[in-house]
Protein backbone atom coordinates (compact mmCIF):
# COMPACT_ATOMS: atom_id res chain seq x y z
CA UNK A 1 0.00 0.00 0.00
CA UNK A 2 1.45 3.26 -0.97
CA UNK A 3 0.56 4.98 2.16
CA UNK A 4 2.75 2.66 4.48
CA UNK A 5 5.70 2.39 1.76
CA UNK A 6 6.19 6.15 1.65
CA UNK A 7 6.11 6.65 5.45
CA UNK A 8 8.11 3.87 6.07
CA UNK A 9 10.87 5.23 3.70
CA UNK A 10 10.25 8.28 5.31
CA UNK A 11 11.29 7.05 8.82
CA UNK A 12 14.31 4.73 7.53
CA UNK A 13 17.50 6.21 9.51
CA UNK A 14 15.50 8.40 11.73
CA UNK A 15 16.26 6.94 14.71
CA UNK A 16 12.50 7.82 16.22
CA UNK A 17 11.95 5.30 19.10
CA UNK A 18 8.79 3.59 19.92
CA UNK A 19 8.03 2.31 23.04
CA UNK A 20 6.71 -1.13 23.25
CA UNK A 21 5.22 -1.88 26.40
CA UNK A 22 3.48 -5.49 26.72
CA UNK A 23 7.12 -7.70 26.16
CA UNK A 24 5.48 -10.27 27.70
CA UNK A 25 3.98 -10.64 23.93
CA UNK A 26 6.14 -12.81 21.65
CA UNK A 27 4.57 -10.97 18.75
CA UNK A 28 6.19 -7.54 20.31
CA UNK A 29 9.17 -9.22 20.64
CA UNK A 30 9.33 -10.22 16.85
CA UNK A 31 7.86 -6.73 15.92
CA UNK A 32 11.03 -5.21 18.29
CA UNK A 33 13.67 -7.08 15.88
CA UNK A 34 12.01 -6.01 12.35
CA UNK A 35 11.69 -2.58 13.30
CA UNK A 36 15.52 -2.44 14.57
CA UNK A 37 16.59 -4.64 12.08
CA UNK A 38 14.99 -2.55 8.95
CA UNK A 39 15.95 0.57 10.31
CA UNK A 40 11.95 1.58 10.94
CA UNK A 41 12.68 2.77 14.66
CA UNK A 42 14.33 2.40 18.00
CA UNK A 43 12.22 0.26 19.78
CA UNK A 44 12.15 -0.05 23.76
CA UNK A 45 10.50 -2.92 24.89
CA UNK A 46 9.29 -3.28 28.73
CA UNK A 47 9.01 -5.96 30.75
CA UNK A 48 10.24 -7.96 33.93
CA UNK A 49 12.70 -10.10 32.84
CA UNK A 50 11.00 -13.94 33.11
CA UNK A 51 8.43 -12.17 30.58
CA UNK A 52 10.97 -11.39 28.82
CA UNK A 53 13.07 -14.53 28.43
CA UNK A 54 9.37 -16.57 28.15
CA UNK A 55 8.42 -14.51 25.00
CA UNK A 56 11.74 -14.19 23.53
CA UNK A 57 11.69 -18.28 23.44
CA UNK A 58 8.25 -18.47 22.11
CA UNK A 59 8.93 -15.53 19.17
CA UNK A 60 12.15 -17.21 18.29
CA UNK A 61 14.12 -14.45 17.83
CA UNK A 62 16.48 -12.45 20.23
CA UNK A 63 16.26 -8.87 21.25
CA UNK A 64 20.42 -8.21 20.92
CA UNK A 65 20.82 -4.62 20.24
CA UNK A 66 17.41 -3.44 21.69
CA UNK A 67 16.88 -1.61 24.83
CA UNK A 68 15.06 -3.41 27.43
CA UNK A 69 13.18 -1.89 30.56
CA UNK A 70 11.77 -3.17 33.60
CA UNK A 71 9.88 -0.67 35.14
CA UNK A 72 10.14 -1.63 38.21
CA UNK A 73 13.70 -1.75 38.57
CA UNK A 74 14.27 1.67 35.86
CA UNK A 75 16.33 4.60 38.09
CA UNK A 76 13.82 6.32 36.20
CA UNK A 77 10.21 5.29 38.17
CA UNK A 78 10.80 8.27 40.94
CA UNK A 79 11.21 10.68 38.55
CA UNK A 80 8.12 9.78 36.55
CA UNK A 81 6.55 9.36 39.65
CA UNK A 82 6.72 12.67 40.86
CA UNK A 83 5.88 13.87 37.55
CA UNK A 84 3.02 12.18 37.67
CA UNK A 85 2.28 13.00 40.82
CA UNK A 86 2.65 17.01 40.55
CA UNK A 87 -0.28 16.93 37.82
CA UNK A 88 -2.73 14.83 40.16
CA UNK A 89 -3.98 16.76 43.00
CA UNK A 90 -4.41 14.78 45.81
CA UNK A 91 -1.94 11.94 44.20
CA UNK A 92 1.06 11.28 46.51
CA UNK A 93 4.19 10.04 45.31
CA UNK A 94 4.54 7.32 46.67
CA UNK A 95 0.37 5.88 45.10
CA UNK A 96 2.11 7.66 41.92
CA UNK A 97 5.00 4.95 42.01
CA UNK A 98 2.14 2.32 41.99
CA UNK A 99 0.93 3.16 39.10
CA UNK A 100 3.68 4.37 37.05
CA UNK A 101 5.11 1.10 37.32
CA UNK A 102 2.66 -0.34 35.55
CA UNK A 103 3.85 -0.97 31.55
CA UNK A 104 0.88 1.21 29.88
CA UNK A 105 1.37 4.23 32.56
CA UNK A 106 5.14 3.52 32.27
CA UNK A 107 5.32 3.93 28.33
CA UNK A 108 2.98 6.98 28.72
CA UNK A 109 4.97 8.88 31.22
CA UNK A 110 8.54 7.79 28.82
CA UNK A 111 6.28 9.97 26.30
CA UNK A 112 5.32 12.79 28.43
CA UNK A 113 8.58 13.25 29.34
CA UNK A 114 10.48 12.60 26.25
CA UNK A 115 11.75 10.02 26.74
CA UNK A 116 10.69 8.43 23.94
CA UNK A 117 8.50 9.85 20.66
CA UNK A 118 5.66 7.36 20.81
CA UNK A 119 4.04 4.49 22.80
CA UNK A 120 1.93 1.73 20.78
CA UNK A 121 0.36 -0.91 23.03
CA UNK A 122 -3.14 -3.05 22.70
CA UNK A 123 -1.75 -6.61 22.10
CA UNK A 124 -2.53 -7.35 25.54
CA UNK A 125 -4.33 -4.68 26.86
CA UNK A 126 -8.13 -3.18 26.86
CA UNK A 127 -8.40 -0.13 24.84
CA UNK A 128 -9.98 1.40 27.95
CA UNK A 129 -7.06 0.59 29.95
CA UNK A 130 -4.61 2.27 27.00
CA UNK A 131 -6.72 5.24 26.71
CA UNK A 132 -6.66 5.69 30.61
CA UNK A 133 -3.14 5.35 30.95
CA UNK A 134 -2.85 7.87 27.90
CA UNK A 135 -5.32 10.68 29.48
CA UNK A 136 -3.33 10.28 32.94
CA UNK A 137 0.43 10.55 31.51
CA UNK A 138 0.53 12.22 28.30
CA UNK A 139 -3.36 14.07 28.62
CA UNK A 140 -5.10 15.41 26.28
CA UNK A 141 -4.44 18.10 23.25
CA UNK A 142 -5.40 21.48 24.01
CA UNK A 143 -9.29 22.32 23.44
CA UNK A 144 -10.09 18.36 23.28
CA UNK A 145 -11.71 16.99 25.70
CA UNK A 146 -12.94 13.63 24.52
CA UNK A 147 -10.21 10.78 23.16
CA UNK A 148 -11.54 9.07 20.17
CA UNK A 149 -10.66 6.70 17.52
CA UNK A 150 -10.02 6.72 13.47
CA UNK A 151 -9.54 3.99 10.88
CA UNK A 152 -7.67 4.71 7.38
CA UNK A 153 -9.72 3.11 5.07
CA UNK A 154 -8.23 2.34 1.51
CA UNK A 155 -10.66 1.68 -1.07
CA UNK A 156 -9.06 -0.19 -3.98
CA UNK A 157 -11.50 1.32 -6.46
CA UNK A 158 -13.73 4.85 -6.00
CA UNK A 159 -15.55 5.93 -8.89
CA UNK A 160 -12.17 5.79 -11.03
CA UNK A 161 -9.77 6.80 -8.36
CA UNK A 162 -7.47 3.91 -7.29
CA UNK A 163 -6.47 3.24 -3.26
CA UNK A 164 -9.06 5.89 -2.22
CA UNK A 165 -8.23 6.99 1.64
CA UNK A 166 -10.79 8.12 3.71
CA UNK A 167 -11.10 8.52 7.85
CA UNK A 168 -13.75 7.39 9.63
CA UNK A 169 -14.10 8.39 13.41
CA UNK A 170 -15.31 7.04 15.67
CA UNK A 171 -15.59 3.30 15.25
CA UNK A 172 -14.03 2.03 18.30
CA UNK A 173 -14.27 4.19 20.98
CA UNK A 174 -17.39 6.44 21.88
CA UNK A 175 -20.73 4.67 22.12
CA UNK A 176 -23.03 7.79 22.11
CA UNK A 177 -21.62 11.24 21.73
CA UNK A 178 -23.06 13.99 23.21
CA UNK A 179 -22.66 16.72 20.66
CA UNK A 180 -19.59 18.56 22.05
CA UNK A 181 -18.23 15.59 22.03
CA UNK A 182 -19.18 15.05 18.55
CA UNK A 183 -17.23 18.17 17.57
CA UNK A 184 -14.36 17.23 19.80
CA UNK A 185 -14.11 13.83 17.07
CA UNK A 186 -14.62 15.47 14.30
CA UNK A 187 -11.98 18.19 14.94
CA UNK A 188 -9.54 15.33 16.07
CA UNK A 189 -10.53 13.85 12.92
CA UNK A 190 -9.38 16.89 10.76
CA UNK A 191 -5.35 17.25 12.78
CA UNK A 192 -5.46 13.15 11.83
CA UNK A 193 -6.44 13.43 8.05
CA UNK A 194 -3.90 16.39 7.70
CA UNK A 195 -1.32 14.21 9.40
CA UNK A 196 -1.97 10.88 7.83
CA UNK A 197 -3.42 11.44 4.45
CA UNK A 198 -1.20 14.87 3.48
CA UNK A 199 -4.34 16.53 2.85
CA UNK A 200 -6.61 18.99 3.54
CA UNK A 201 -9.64 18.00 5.58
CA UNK A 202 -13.01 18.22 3.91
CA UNK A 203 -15.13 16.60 7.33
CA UNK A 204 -18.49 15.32 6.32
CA UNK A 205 -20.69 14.73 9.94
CA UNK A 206 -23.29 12.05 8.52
CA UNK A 207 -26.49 11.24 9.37
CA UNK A 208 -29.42 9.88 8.01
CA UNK A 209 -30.85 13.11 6.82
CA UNK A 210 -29.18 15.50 4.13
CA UNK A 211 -29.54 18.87 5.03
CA UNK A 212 -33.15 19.27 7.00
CA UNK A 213 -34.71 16.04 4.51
CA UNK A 214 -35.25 14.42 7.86
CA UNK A 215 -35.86 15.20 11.35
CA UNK A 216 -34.73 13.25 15.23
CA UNK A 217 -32.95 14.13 18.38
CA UNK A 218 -30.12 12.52 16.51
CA UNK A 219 -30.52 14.57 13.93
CA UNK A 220 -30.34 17.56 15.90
CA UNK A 221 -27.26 16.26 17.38
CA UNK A 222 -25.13 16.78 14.42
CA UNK A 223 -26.37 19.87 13.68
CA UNK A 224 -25.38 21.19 17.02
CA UNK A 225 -21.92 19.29 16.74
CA UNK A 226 -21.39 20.61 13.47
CA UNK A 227 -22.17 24.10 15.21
CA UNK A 228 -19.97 23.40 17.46
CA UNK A 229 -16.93 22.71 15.27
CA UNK A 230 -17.59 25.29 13.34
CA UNK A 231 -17.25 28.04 16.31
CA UNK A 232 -14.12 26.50 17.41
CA UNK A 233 -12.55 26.18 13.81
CA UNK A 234 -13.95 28.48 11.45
CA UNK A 235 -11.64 28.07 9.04
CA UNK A 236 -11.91 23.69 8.85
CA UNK A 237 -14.00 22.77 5.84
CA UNK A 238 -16.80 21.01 7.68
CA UNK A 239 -20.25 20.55 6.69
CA UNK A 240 -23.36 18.72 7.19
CA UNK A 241 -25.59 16.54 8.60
CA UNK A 242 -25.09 14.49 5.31
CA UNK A 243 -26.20 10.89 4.14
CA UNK A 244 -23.28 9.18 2.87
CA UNK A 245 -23.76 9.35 -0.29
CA UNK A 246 -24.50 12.94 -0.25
CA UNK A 247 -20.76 12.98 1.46
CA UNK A 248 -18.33 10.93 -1.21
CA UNK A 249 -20.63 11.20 -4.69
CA UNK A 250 -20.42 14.28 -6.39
CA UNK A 251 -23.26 13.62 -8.64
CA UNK A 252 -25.60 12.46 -5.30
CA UNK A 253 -24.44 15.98 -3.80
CA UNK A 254 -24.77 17.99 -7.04
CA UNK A 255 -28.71 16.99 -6.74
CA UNK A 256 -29.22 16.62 -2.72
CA UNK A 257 -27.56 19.86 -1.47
CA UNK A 258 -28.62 23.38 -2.95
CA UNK A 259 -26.39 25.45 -0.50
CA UNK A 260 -22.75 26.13 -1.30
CA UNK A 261 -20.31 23.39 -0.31
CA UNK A 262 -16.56 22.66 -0.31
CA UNK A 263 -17.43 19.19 1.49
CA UNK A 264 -20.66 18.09 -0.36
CA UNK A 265 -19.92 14.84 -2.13
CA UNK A 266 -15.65 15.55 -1.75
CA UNK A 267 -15.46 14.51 1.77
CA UNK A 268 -12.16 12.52 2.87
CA UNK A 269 -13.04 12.56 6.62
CA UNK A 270 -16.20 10.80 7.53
CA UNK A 271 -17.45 11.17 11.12
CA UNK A 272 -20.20 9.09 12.19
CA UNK A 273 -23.18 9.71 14.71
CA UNK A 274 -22.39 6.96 16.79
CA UNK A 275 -20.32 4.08 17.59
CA UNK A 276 -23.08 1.82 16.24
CA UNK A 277 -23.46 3.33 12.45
CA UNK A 278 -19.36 3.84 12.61
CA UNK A 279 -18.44 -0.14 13.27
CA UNK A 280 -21.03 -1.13 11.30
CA UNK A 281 -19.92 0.91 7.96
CA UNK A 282 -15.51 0.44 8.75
CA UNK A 283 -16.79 -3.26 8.27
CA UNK A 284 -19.23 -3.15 5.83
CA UNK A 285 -16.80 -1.47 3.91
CA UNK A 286 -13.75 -3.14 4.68
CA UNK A 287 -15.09 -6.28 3.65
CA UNK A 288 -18.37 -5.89 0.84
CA UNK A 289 -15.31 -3.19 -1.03
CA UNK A 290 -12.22 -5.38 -0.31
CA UNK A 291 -10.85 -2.36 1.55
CA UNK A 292 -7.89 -2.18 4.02
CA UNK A 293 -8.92 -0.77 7.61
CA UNK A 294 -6.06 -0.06 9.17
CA UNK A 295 -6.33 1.28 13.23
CA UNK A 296 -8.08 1.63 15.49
CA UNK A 297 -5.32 4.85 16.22
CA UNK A 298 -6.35 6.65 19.17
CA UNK A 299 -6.45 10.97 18.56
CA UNK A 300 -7.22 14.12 20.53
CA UNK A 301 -4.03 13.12 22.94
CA UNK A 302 -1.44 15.76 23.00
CA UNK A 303 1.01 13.25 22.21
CA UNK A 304 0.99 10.14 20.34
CA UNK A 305 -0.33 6.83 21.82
CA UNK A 306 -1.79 4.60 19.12
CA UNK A 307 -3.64 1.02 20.62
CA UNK A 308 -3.16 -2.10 18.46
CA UNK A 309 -5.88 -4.88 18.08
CA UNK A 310 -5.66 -7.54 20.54
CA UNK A 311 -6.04 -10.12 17.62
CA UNK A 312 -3.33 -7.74 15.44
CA UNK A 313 -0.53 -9.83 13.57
CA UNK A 314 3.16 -9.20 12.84
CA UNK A 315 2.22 -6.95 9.91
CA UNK A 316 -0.49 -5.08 11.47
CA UNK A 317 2.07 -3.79 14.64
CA UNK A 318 5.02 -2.85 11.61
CA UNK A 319 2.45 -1.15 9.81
CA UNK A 320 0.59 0.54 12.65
CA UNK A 321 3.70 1.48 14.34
CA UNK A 322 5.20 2.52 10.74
CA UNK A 323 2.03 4.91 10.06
CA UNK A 324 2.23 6.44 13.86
CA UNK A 325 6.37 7.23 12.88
CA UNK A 326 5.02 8.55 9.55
CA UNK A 327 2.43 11.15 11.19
CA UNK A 328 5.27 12.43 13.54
CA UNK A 329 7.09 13.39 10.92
CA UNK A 330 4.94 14.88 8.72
CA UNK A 331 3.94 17.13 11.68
CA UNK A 332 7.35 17.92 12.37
CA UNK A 333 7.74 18.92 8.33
CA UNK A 334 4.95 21.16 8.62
CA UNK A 335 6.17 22.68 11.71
CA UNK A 336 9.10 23.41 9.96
CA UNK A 337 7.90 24.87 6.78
CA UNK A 338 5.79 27.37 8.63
């Protein structure tokens, strides 16, 4: 896929590191030797040592060259400790230590403190658990207040355009958005298409109404989220509520929307209502279009912690971990050329 071989020749010699945390997996522990081995990223892979030595015997590979870290024994726990410990009121050092030894909280605070540039976990862990341990080390961006989740969908074929990306948000995370938190995803949404796709956002907030054609509470909802966004970003290409088709087909949009609209049937960020209608479509489409769905990544953190599927493979940890290096610095290039 194009999209993974250009950011992954993009982060070749870099030297960005990545912690791992769950080395207790033997797929981390293969993951930690391709990405050291191909030059991808540093990787730092934590763990108490019998973990270590169990998984290292099941992946069948060694971790020679590759910085190892038991948190529990690191001489830095009492500094991240107190870190941690000076954000949380009422949080003494010593219940800080607690949990900052924990892998997840670990990772996150190696982030927070840079330490390291990223943390990608989920093998072994809940997504709640990741996304906890993400909130309380790294927090949240500025302005967000909800974390939420994105896939990069790849269509092969798209009305004549080959490997058509798109983002859809939220399929993994948020049951029921209220509608700030609506415009929190959706404005997440937009920093993660910029990052990932190298594009400007067009965000389409869908529903099952185009424009006032129907009428519900939910409805309402993403009119008042798209409100929302729009008062907070004025200058983010956003528009809606939308059907779907009204979003992505030009020729649907040229007929169901009248008013003047830069996202009407070009949309490359789709944000769903709910986390019903958003798992239902990533697999609808992944599987009824042949499309890759690559994610869930976590977004609205202030810096990057990306979960992996419990049931991910080999591939799916280079290539998450590979996309995750590949936002990083794109950011940085755009920091740079402004």
């Amino acid at each position: 896929m194009d999209i993974i071989s250009s950011f992954r020749s993009m982060a070749i010699g870099k030297n960005l590191s990545v912690v791992l945390p769950e080395g207790r997996d033997e797929r981390i522990i293969q993951a930690a030797r391709r990405l050291k081995d191909e030059d991808i990223a540093r990787p730092i892979v934590l763990g108490k040592p019998e973990q270590l030595e169990a998984a290292i015997e099941k992946a069948g590979v060694n971790l020679d060259g590759i910085e190892t870290i038991n948190p529990k024994e690191s001489d830095k726990l009492d500094f991240y400790a107190e870190r941690y410990s000076s954000r949380r009121v009422g949080i003494s050092v010593a219940v800080a230590k607690r949990i900052v030894v924990k892998p997840l909280f670990f990772g996150g605070m190696m982030v927070a403190c840079g330490d390291s540039d990223t943390v990608v976990g989920g093998v072994a862990s809940a997504t709640a658990t990741l996304i906890q341990a993400g909130v309380l080390t790294v927090g949240l961006a500025d302005g967000i207040k909800t974390p939420s989740s994105y896939f990069l969908m790849v269509i092969p074929s798209f009305l004549g355009e080959k490997d058509k990306p798109f983002i859809y948000a939220d399929c993994a995370v948020n049951i029921d958005p209220t509608a700030e938190q609506l415009a929190d995803i959706a404005l997440a949404s937009a920093i993660s298409a910029k990052r990932i796709l190298g594009q400007e956002p067009r965000v389409a907030m869908l529903s099952f109404s185009t424009k006032g054609s129907g009428s519900s509470p939910s409805v309402e909802k993403v009119r008042k989220a798209l409100n929302i966004a729009r008062s907070r970003k004025p200058d983010l290409a956003i528009d809606g509520e939308f059907q779907a088709d009204s979003a992505i087909v030009p020729r649907v949009a040229a007929k169901k929307v009248k008013d003047e609209s830069v996202v009407a049937g070009k949309a490359n960020v789709i944000v769903f209502p709910d986390l019903n209608s958003g798992n239902i479509a990533y697999k609808l489409t992944q599987y009824m279009a042949n499309a890759q769905a690559i994610g869930p990544f976590l977004q609205g953190f202030s810096k990057p912690i990306t979960d992996l599927s419990r049931g991910a493979t080999l591939d799916d940890i280079i290539s998450t971990v590979i996309l995750t290096l590949g936002q990083l610095l794109r950011e940085h290039e755009s920091q740079v050329s402004a």
